[in-house]
Protein backbone atom coordinates (compact mmCIF):
# COMPACT_ATOMS: atom_id res chain seq x y z
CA UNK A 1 -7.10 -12.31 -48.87
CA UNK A 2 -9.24 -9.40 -47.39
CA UNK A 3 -11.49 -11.98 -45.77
CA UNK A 4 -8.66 -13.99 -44.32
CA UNK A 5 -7.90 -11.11 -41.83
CA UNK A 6 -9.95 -11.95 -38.61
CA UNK A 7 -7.84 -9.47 -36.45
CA UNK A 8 -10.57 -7.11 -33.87
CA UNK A 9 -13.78 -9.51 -35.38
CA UNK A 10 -16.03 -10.34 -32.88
CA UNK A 11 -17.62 -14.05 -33.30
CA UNK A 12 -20.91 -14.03 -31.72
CA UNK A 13 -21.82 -17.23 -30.35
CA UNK A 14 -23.67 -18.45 -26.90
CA UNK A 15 -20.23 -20.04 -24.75
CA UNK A 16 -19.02 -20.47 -21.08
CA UNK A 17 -15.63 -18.04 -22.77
CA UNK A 18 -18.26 -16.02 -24.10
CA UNK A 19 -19.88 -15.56 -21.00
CA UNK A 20 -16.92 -15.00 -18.54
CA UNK A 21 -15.65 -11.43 -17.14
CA UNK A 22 -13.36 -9.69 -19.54
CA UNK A 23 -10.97 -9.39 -16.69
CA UNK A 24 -10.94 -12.76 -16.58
CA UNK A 25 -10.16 -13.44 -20.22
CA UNK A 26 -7.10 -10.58 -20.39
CA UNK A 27 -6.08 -12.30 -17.40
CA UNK A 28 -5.57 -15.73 -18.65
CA UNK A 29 -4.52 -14.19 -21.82
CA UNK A 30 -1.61 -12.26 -20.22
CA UNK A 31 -0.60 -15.55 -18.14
CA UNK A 32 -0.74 -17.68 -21.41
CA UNK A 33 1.26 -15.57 -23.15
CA UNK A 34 3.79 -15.44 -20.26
CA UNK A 35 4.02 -19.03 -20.46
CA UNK A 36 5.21 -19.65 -23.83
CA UNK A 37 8.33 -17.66 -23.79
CA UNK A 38 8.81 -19.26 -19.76
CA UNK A 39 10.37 -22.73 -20.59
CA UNK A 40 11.26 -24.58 -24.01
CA UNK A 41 10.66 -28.20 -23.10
CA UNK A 42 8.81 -29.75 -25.05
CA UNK A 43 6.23 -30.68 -22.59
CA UNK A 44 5.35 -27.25 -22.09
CA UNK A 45 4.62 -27.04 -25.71
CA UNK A 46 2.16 -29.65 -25.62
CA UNK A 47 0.76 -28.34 -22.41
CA UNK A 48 0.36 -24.80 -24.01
CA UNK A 49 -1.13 -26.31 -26.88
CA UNK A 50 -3.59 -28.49 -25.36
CA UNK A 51 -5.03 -25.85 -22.90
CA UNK A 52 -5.57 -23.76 -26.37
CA UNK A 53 -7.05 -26.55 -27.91
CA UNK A 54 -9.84 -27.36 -24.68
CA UNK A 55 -10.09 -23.17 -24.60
CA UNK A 56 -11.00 -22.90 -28.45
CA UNK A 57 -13.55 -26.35 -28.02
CA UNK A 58 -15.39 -24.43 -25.28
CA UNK A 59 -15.70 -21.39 -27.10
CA UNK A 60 -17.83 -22.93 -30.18
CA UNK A 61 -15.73 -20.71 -32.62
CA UNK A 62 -14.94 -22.89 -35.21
CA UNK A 63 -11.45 -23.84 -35.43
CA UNK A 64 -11.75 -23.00 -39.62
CA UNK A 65 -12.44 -19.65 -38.39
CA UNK A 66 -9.97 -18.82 -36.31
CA UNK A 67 -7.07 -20.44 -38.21
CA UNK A 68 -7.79 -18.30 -41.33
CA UNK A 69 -6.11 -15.62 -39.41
CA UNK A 70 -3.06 -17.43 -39.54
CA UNK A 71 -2.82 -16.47 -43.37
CA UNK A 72 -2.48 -12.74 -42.81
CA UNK A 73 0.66 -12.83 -40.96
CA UNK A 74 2.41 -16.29 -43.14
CA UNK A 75 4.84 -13.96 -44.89
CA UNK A 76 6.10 -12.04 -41.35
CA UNK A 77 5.95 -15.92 -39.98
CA UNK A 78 7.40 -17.61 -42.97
CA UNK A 79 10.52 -14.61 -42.35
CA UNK A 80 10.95 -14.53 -38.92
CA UNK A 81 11.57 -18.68 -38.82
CA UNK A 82 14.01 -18.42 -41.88
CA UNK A 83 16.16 -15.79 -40.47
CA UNK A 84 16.24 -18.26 -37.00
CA UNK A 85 16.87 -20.95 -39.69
CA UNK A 86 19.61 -19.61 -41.31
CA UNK A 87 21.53 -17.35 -39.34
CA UNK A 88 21.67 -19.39 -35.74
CA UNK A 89 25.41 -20.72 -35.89
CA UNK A 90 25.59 -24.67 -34.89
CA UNK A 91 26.47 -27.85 -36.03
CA UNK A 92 25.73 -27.66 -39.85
CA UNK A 93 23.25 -30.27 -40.92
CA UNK A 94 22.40 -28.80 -44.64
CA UNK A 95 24.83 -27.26 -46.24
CA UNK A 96 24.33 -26.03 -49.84
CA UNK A 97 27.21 -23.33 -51.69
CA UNK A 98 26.57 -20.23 -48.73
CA UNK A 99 23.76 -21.56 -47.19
CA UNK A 100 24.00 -23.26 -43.76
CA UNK A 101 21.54 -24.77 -41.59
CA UNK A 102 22.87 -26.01 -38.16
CA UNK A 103 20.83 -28.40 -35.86
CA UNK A 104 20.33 -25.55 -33.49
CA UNK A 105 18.61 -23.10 -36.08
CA UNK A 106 15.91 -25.93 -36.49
CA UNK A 107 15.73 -26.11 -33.00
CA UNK A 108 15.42 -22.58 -32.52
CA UNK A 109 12.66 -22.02 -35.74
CA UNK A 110 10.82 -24.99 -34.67
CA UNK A 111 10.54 -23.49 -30.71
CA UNK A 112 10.10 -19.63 -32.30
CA UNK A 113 7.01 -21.02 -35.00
CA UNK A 114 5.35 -22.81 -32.30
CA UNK A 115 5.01 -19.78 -29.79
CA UNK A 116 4.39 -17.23 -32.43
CA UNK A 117 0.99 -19.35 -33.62
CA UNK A 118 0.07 -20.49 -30.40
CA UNK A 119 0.14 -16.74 -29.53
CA UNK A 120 -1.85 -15.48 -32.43
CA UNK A 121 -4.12 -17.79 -32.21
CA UNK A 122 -4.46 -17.14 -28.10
CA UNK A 123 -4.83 -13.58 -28.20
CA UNK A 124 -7.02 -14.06 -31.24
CA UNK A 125 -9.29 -15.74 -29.05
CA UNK A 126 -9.81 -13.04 -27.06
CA UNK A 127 -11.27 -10.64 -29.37
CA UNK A 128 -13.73 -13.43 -30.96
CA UNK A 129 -15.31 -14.11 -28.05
CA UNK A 130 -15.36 -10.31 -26.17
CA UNK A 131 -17.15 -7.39 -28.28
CA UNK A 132 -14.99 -4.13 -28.26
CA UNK A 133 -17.10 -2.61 -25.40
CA UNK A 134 -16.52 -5.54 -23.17
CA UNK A 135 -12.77 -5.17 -23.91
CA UNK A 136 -12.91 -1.57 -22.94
CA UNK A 137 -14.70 -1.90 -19.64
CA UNK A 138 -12.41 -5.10 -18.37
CA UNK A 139 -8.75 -3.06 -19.42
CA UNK A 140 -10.75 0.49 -17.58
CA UNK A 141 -11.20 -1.85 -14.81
CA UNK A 142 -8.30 -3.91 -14.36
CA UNK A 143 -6.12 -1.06 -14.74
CA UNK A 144 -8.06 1.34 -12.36
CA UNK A 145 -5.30 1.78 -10.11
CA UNK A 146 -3.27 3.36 -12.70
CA UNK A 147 -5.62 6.61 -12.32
CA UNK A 148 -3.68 7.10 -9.17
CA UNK A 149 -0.53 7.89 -10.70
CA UNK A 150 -2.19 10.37 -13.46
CA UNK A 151 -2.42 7.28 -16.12
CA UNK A 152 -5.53 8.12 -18.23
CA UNK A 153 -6.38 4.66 -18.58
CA UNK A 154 -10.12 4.75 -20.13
CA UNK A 155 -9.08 6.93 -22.68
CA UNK A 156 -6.53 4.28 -23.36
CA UNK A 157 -8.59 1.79 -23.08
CA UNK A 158 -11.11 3.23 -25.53
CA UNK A 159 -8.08 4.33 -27.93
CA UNK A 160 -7.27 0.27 -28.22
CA UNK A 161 -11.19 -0.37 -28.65
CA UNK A 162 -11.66 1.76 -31.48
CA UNK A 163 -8.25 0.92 -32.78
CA UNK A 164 -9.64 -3.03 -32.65
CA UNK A 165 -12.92 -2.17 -33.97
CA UNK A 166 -11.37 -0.39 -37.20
CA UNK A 167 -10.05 -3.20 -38.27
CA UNK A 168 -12.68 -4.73 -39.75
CA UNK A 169 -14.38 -1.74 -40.87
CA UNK A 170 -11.51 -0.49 -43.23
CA UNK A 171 -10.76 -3.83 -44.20
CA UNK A 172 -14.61 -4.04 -45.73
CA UNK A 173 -13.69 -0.44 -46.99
CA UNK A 174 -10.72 -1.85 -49.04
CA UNK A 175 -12.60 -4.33 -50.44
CA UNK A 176 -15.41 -1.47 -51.26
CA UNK A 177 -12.44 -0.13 -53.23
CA UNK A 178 -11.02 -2.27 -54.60
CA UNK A 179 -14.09 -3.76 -56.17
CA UNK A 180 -14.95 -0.49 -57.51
CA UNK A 181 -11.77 0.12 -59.11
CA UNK A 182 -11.77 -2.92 -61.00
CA UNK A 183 -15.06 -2.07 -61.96
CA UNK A 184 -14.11 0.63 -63.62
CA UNK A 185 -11.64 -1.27 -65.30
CA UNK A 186 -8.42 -0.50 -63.82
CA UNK A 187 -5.97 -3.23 -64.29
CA UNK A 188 -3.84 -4.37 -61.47
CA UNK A 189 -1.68 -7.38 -62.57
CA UNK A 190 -0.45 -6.35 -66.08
CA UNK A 191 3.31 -4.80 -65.57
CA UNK A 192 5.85 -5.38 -63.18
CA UNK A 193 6.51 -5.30 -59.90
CA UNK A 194 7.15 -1.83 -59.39
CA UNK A 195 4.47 -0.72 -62.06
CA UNK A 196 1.71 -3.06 -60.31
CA UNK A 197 2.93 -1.83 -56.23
CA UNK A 198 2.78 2.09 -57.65
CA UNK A 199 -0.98 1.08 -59.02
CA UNK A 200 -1.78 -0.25 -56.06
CA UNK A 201 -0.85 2.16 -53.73
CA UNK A 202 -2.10 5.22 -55.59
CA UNK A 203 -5.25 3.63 -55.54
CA UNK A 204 -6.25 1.09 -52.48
CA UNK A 205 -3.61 3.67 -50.31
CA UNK A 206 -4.58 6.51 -51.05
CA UNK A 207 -8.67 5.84 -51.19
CA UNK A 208 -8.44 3.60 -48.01
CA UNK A 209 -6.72 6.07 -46.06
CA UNK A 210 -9.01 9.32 -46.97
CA UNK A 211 -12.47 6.42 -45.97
CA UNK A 212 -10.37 6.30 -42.61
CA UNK A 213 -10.03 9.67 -41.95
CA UNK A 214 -13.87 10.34 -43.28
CA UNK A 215 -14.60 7.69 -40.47
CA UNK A 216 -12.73 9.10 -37.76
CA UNK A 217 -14.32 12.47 -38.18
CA UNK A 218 -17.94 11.06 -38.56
CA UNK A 219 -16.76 8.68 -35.35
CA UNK A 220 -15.82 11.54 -33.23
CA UNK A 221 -18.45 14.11 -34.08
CA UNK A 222 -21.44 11.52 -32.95
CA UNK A 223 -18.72 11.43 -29.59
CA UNK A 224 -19.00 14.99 -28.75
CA UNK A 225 -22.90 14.75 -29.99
CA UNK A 226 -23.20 12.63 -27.12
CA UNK A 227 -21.66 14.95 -25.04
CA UNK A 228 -18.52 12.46 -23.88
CA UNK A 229 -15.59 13.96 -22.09
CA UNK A 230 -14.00 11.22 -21.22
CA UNK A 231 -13.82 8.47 -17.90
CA UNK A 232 -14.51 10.91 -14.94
CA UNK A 233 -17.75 10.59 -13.48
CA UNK A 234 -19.20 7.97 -15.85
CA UNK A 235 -21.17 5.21 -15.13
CA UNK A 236 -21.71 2.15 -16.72
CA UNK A 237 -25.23 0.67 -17.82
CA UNK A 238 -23.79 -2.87 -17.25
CA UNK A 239 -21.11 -2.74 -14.36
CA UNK A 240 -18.74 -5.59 -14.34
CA UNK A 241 -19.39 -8.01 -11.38
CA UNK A 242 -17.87 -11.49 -10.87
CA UNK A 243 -19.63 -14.77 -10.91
CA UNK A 244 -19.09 -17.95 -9.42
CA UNK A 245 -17.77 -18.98 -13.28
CA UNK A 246 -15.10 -16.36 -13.14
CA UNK A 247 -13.78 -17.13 -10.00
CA UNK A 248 -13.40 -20.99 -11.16
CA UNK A 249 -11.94 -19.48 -14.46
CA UNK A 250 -9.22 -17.82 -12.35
CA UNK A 251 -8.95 -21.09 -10.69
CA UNK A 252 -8.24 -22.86 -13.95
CA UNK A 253 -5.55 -20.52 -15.39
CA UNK A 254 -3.64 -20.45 -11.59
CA UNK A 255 -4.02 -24.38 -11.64
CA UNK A 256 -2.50 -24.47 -15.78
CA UNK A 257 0.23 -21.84 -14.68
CA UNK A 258 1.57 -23.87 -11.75
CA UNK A 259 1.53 -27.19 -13.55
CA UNK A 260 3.17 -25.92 -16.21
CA UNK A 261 5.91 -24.09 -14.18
CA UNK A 262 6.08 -27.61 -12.33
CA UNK A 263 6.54 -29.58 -15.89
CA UNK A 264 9.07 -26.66 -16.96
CA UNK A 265 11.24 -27.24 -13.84
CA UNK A 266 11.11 -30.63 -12.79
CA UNK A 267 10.72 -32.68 -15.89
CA UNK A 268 13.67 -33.85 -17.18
CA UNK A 269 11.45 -34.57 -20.68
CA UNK A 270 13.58 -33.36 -23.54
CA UNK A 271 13.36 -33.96 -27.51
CA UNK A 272 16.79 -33.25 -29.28
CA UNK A 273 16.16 -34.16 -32.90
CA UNK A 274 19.75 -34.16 -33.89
């Protein structure tokens, strides 16, 4: 289960997504994930989807790969199309003793599933082809302005880098854990329910959140060893600057934004299942 959690990994791999600006990536990000909540026509759906699909072919991360992180988040997906299902009133179409299902609530769950995997799987895009550092210097950039208005935005930036590359480091921790619990022969599925979440979290919890803490400290003492004091006056040892790819990237996601808003408004396309 550990290993299906791909949130904040980096996939290295040699791409054209690889390659491009981070600017450019939160930028087509942030207008991707604009356009799935913009229309509900079907069209756009397959539109959305199809743009993911060229986008993941490109980037040479293997579509295995990046769907495993779909299985992390099946339970909060799995509950957030059932309560749709259930609780949208409508003409019922299954009805069983105080359960109701109306044409609408499949509607609605079928609209709400699609966005909410096309958007995991979007954004997850973004972190397996951009290393934390990357993702750092393209938010400290694109957000510059902000400084203006007293907005520390590279401390903010870094916060969300850190917070990204953590992931993966206390998830290898838990496993570290949990390994060595059951090692030492600590048994985790005998009882019930209550009996086996108490055994849990007294000792994954507990153990996993004092290897965080131990990491946090070691993490910010080699900071101030390297003298850091935040984003004024630094410089960077690779500046960002554009290349003729980026600027036909932001091509691209302008040219898949206006299509789309074009299919959205003018095509009459419509699937009503019931």
């Amino acid at each position: 289960m550990l290993k299906d959690i791909t949130i904040g990994q980096y996939y290295k791999e040699d791409s054209l997504i690889h390659r491009l600006d981070p600017r450019v990536k939160l930028f087509a990000v942030l207008i991707y994930v604009i356009t799935l909540f913009m229309h509900k026509a079907p069209a756009t759906y397959v539109m959305s989807l199809l743009f993911l699909i060229i986008t993941i072919k490109i980037s040479k991360v293997p579509v295995k790969y990046i769907l495993r992180g779909l299985k992390a988040i099946a339970v909060i997906l799995l509950f957030s199309v059932m309560i749709n299902m259930l609780f949208i009133p409508g003409k019922p179409v299954i009805q069983f003793w105080i359960i109701s299902i109306s044409a609408e609530g499949i509607r609605t769950t079928i609209y709400l599933g699609s966005r909410l995997i096309m958007l995991v799987l979007g954004t997850s895009l973004l972190t397996f082809t951009t290393t934390p550092n990357e993702l750092t210097d393209g938010l400290d950039k694109s957000l510059g302005f902000l400084n203006k208005v007293g907005v520390p935005v590279h401390e903010i930036a870094m916060m969300m880098s850190i917070a990204l590359r953590f992931i993966p480091i206390l998830t290898e921790e838990l496993e570290k854990i949990m390994k060595a619990q059951t090692a030492r022969g600590i048994d985790f599925e005998s009882g019930g329910l209550l009996k086996r979440v108490k055994t849990h979290g007294s000792n994954y919890s507990t153990n996993c959140l004092i290897a965080a803490i131990r990491r946090a400290n070691d993490l910010a003492m080699a900071m101030e060893a390297r003298c850091y004091r935040g984003g004024d006056g630094r410089t960077k040892m690779k500046p960002l600057v554009y290349k003729n790819r980026d600027y036909v990237a932001y091509v691209v996601t302008a040219v898949y934004l206006v299509i789309l808003i074009g299919v959205g408004r003018f095509v009459p396309f419509k699937i009503w299942i019931f």
